[in-house]
Protein backbone atom coordinates (compact mmCIF):
# COMPACT_ATOMS: atom_id res chain seq x y z
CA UNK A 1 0.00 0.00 0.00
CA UNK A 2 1.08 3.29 -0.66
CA UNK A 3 1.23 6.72 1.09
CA UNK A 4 -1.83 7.98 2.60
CA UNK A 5 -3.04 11.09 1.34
CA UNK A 6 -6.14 12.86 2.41
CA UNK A 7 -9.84 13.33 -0.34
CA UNK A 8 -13.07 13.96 -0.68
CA UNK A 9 -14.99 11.20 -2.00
CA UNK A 10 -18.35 10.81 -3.76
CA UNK A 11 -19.73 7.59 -1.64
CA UNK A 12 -23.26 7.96 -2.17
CA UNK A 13 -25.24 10.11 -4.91
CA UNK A 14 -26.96 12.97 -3.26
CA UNK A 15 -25.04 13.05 -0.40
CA UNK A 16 -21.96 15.21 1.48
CA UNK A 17 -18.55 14.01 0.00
CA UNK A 18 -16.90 12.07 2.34
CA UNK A 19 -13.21 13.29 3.84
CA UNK A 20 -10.97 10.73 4.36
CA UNK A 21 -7.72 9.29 3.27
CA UNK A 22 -7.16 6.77 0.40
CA UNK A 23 -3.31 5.19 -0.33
CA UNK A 24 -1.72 5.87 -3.51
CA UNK A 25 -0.88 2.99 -6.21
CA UNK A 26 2.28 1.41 -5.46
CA UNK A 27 3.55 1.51 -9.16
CA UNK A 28 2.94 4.14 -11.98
CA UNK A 29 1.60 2.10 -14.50
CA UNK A 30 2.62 3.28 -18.92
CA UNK A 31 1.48 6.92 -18.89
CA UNK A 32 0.25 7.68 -15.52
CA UNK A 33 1.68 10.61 -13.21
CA UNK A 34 2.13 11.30 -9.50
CA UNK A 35 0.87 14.97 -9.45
CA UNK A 36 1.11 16.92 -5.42
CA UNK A 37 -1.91 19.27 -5.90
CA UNK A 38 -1.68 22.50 -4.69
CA UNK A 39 -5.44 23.72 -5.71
CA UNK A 40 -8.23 22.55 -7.14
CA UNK A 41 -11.45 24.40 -8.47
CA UNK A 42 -14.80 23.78 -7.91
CA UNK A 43 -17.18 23.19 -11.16
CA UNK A 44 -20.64 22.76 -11.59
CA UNK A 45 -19.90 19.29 -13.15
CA UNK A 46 -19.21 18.16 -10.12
CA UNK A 47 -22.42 19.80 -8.79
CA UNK A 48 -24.18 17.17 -11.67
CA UNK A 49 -22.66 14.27 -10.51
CA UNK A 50 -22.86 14.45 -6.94
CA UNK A 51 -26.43 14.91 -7.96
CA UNK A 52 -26.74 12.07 -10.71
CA UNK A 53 -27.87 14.21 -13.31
CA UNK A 54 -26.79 11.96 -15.84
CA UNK A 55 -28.42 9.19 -14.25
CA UNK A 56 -27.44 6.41 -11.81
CA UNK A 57 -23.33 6.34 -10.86
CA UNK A 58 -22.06 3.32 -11.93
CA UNK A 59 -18.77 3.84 -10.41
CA UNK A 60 -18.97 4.82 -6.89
CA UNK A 61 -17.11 5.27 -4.37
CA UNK A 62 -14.67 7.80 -6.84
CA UNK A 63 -13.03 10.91 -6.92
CA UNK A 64 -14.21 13.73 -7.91
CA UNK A 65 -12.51 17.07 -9.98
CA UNK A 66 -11.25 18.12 -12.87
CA UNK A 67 -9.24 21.24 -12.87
CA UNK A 68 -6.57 21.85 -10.61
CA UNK A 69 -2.62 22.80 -9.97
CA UNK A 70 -0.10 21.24 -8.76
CA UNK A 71 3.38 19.88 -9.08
CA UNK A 72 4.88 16.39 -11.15
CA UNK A 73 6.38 14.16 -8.08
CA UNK A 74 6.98 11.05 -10.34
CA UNK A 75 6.28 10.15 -13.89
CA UNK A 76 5.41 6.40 -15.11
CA UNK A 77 6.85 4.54 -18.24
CA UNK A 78 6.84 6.51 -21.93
CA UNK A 79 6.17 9.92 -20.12
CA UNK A 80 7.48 12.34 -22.37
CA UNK A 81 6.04 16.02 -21.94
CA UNK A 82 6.42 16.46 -18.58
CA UNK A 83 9.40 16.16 -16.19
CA UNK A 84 9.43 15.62 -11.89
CA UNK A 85 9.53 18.85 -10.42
CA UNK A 86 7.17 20.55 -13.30
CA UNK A 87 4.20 22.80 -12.25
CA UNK A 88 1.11 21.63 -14.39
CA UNK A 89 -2.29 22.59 -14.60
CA UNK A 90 -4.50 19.19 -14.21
CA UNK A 91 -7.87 19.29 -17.31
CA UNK A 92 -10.33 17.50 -18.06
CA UNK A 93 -9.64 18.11 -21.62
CA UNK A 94 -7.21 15.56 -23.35
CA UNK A 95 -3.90 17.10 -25.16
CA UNK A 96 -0.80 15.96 -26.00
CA UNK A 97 0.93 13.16 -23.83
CA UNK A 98 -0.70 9.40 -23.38
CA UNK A 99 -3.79 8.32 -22.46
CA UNK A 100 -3.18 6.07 -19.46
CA UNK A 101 -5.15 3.37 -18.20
CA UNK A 102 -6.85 5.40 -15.44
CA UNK A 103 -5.94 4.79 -11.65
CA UNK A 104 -7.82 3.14 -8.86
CA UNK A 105 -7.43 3.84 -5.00
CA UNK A 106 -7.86 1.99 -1.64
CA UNK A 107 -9.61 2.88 1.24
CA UNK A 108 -9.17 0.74 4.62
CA UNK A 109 -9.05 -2.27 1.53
CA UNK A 110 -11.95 -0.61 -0.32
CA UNK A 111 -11.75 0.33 -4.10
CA UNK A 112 -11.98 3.66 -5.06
CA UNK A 113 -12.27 4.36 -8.66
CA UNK A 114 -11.06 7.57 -10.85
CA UNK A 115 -11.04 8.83 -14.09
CA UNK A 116 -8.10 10.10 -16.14
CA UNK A 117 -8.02 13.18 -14.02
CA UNK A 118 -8.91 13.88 -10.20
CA UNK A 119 -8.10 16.94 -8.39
CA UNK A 120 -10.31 16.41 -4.86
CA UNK A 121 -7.38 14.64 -3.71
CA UNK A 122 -4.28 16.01 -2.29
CA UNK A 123 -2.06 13.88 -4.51
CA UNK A 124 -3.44 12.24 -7.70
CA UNK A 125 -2.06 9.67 -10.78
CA UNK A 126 -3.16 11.66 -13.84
CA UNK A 127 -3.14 10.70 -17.37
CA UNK A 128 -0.04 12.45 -19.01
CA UNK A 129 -2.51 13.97 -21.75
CA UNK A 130 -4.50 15.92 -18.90
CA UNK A 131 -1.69 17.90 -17.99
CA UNK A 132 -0.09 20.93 -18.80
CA UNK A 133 3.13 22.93 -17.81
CA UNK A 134 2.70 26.17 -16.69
CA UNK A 135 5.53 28.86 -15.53
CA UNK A 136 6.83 29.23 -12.68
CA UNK A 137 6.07 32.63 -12.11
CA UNK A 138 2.27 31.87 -12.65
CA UNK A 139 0.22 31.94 -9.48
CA UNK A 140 -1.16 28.18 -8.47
CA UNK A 141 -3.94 29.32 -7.02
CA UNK A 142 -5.15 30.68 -10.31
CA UNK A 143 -3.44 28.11 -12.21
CA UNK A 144 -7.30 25.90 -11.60
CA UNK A 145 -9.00 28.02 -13.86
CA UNK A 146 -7.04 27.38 -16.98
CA UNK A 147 -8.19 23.46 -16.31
CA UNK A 148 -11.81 24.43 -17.33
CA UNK A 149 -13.65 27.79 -16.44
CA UNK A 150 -11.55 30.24 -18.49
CA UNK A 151 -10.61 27.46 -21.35
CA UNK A 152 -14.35 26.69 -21.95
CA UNK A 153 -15.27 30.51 -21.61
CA UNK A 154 -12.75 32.02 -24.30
CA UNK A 155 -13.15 28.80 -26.26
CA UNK A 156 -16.79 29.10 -26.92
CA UNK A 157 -16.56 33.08 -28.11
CA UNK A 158 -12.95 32.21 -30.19
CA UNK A 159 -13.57 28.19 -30.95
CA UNK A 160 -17.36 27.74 -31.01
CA UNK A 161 -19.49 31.31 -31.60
CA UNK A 162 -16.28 32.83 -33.38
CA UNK A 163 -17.85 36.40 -32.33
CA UNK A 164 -17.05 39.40 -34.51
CA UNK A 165 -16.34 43.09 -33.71
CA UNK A 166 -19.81 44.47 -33.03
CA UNK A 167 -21.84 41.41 -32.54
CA UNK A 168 -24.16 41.67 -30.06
CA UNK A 169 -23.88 38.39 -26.99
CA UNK A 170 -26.11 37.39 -24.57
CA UNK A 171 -24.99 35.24 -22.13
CA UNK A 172 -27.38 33.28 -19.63
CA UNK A 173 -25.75 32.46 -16.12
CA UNK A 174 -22.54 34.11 -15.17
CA UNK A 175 -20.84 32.01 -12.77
CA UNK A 176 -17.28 31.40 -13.72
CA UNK A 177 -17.53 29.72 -17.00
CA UNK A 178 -20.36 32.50 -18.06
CA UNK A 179 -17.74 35.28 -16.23
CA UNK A 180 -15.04 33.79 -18.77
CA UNK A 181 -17.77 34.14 -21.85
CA UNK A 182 -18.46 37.82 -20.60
CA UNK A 183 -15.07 38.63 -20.68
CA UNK A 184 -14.02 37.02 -23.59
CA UNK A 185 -16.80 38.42 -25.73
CA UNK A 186 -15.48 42.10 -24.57
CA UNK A 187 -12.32 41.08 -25.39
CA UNK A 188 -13.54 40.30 -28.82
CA UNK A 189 -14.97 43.95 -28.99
CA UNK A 190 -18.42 42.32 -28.85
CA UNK A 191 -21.30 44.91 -28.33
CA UNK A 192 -23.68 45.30 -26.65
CA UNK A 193 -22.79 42.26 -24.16
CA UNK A 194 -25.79 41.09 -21.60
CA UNK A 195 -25.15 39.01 -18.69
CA UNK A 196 -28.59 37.60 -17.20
CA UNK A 197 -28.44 35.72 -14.03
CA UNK A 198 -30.85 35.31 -10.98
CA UNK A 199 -28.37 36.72 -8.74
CA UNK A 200 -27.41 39.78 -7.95
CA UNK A 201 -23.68 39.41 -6.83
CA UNK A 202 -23.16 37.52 -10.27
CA UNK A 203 -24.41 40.36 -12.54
CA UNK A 204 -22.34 42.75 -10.00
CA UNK A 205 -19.00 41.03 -11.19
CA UNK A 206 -20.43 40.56 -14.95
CA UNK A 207 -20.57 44.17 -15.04
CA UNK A 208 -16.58 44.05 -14.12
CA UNK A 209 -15.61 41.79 -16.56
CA UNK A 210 -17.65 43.60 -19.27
CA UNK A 211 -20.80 43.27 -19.11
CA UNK A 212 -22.95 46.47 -21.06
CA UNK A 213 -26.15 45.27 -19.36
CA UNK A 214 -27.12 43.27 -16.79
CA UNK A 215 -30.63 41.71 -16.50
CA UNK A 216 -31.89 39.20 -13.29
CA UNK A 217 -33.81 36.28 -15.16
CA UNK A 218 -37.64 36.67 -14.49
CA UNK A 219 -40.97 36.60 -16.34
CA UNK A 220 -39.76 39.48 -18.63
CA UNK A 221 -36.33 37.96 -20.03
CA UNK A 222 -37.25 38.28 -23.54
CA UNK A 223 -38.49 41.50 -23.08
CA UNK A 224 -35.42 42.86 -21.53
CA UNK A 225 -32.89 41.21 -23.76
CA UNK A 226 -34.68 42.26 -26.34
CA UNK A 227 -35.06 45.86 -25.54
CA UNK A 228 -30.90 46.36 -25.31
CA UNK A 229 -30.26 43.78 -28.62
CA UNK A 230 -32.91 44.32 -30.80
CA UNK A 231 -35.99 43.00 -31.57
CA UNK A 232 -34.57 40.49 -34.30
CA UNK A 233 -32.43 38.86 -31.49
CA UNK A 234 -29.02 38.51 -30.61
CA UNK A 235 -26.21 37.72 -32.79
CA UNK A 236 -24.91 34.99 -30.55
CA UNK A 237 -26.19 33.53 -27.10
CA UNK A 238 -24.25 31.25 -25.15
CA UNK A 239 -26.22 29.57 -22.20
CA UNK A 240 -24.44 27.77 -19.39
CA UNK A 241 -26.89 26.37 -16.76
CA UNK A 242 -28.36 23.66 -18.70
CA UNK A 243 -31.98 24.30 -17.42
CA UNK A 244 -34.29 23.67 -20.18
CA UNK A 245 -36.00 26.09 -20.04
CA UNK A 246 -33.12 28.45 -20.32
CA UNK A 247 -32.07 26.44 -22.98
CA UNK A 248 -35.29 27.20 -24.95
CA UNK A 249 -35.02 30.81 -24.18
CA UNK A 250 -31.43 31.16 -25.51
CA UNK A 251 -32.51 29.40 -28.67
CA UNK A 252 -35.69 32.06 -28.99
CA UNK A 253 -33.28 34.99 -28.04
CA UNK A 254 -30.91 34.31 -30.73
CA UNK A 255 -31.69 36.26 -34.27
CA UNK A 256 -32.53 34.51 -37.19
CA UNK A 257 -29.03 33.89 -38.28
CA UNK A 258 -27.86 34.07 -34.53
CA UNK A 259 -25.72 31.15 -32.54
CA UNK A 260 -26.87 29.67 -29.57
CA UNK A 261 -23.99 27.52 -28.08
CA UNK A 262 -25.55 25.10 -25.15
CA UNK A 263 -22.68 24.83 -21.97
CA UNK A 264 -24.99 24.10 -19.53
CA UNK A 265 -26.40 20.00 -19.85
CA UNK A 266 -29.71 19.28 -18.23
CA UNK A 267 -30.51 16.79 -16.58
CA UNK A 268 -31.21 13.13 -17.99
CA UNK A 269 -34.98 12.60 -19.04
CA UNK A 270 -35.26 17.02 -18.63
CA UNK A 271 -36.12 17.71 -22.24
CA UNK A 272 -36.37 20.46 -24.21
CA UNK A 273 -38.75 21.86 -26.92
CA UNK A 274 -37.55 23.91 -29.68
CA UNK A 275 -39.31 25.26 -33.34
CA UNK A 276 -36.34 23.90 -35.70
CA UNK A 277 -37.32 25.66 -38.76
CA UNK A 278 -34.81 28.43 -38.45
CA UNK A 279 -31.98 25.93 -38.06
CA UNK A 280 -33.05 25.17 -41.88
CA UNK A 281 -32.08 28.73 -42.85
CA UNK A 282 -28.55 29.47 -41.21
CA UNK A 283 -29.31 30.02 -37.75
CA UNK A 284 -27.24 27.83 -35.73
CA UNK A 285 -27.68 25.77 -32.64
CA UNK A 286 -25.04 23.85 -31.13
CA UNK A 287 -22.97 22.09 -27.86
CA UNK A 288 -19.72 22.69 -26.99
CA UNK A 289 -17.30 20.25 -25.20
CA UNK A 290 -15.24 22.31 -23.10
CA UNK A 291 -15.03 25.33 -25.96
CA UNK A 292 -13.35 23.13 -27.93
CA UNK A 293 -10.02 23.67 -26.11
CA UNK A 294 -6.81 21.66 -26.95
CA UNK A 295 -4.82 22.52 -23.76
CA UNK A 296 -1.26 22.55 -24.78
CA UNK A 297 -1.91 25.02 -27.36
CA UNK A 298 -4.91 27.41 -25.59
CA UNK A 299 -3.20 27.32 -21.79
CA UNK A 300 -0.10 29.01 -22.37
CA UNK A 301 -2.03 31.72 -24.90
CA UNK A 302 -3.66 32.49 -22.32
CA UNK A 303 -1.38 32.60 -19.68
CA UNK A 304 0.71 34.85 -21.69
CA UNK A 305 -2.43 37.09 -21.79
CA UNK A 306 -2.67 37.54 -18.42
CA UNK A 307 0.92 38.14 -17.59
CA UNK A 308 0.78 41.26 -20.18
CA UNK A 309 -2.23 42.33 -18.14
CA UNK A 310 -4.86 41.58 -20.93
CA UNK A 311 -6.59 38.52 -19.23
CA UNK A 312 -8.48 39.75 -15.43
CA UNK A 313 -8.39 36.27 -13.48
CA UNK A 314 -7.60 37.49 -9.97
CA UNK A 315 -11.17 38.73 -9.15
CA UNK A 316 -12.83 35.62 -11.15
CA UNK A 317 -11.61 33.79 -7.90
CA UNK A 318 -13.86 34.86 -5.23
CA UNK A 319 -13.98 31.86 -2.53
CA UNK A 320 -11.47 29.64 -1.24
CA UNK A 321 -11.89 26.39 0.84
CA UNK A 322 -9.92 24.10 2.90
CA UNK A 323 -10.37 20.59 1.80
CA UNK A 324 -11.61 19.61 5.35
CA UNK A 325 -14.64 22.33 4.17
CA UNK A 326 -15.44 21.09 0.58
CA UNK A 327 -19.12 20.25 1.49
CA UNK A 328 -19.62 23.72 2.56
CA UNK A 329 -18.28 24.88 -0.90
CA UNK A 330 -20.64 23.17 -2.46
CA UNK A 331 -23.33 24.06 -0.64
CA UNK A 332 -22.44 27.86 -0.83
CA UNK A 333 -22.26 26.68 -4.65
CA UNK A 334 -25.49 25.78 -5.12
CA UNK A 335 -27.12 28.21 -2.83
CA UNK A 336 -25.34 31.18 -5.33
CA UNK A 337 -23.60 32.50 -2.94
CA UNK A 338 -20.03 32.20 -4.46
CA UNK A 339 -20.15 35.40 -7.47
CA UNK A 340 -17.16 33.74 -9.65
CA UNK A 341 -15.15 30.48 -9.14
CA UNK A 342 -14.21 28.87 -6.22
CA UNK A 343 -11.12 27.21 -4.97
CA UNK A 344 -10.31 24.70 -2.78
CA UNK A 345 -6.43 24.41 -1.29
CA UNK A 346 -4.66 20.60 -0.88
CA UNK A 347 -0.74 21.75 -0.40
């Protein structure tokens, strides 16, 4: 058995993570690395499977998380892009590197299962394609964001809705993905740009990352969007909860050439109901996976952005947990209490 190392593990859908300590694999096995996190963020895909909305867990107990910082401690056969000693940012997107055969855990002589990458865990074996080196002047606590929330934000304006100079966005829910889209979209000199979200502190921060107008999602949605983009629609609306209803709304908000790129995913059996005519005559509907974000090319981009001041991540981190507190992140999650992303710290 290897050395103990302290996590938070799913054990039962619906229910608090469990806190405990799991022993590492003996043996790196072709492709797999020993990774010392330092942070880890918290997503609202983790929110969806603690809750199951994808249906019944077929893997439980397992780890949970998927963007995260840390450093390389030990690297397994055929390893080739990173080195021990290398600070990496840990994503759920795959990149360059193998794809490993992906780890399992024991607890007190229990299984616990993981996927290619797990960052709820203060030390982790990680597939070498879902990591990244970053600088060492680049600050781990931000280092999280770069594994998801501001790779899937900038991805969907640049990637997926490839927004012009002018276009008008709408974006529905600004937590830290939809804070990313916001931002990105102003970056893009996207205009007007309206953040819509059913909490206050939210459209307070959309408003500092570039928001032109800010509208809290009621009965008159349309009405308000409408007013500030024009009564044909938007030019391209991104929505990231992945309530359905939402969903329908962006679709109806968008003009009749407009994008509407889905983030959010509802849940399983949670349908939605769409007119599909439009879609015949160039308007566009679509998913993204992650913005479409191949890591070893986007991360340092970006990071090279923010170093020459043209990328605001400091303020997109607004919370930070101790591991020991992770349920209370997530409950301060879902209650909306946290305005951007939140951290949680494992060094």
């Amino acid at each position: 058995m290897g050395e103990l190392v302290k996590a938070a593990i799913l054990v039962e859908q619906n229910a608090p993570l469990e806190v405990t300590e799991i022993a590492l694999p003996d043996e790196l096995d072709y492709g797999q690395v020993r990774v010392r996190l330092s942070w880890s963020g918290l997503c609202g895909a983790q929110l969806n499977e603690i809750q199951g909305a994808k249906g019944p867990d077929r893997y439980l107990p397992h780890l949970l998380g998927h963007e995260g910082s840390g450093v390389v401690e030990a690297i397994g056969p055929g390893v080739s892009t990173v080195a021990e000693g290398d600070r990496v940012v840990l994503h759920w997107r795959p990149s360059a590197g193998i794809q490993c055969r992906p780890p399992s855990y024991d607890w007190d002589g229990r299984t616990v299962n993981a996927g290619w990458v797990t960052t709820f865990n203060q030390a982790a074996v990680v597939s070498e394609n879902r990591l990244t080196r970053i600088p060492e002047s680049f600050d781990m606590r931000l280092a999280p964001l770069m594994g998801c929330a501001v790779t899937t934000g900038l991805g969907v304006i640049s990637n997926e809705a490839q927004v012009r100079i002018g276009e008008s966005v709408v974006v529905l829910g600004v937590g830290g993905v939809g804070l990313t889209v916001v931002q990105g979209a102003a970056m893009a000199s996207a205009n007007p740009i309206v953040a819509v979200d059913v909490h206050a502190n939210k459209l307070d921060l959309a408003s500092r990352f570039g928001a032109t107008h800010t509208v809290r999602s009621a009965e008159d949605l349309h009405e308000r969007v409408l007013e500030v983009v024009g009564a044909s629609g938007a030019d391209v609306v991104v929505e990231t909860t992945g309530i359905p209803a939402l969903i329908e709304s962006a679709y109806e908000l968008a003009g009749p050439q407009g994008r509407t790129i889905l983030v959010g995913v509802p849940p399983k059996g949670k349908n939605v109901h769409l007119y599909t005519l439009p879609l015949h005559f160039r308007k566009v509907l679509k998913g993204t996976e992650g913005g479409g974000t191949v890591p070893d090319r986007d991360i340092p981009r970006y990071i090279a952005l923010y170093e020459a001041g043209r990328l605001e991540l400091d303020s997109l981190v607004t919370a930070a947990y101790a591991l020991d507190n992770i349920n209370d992140a997530i409950d301060d999650m879902r209650g909306g209490r946290i305005s951007g992303r939140c951290v949680v710290e494992l060094s």
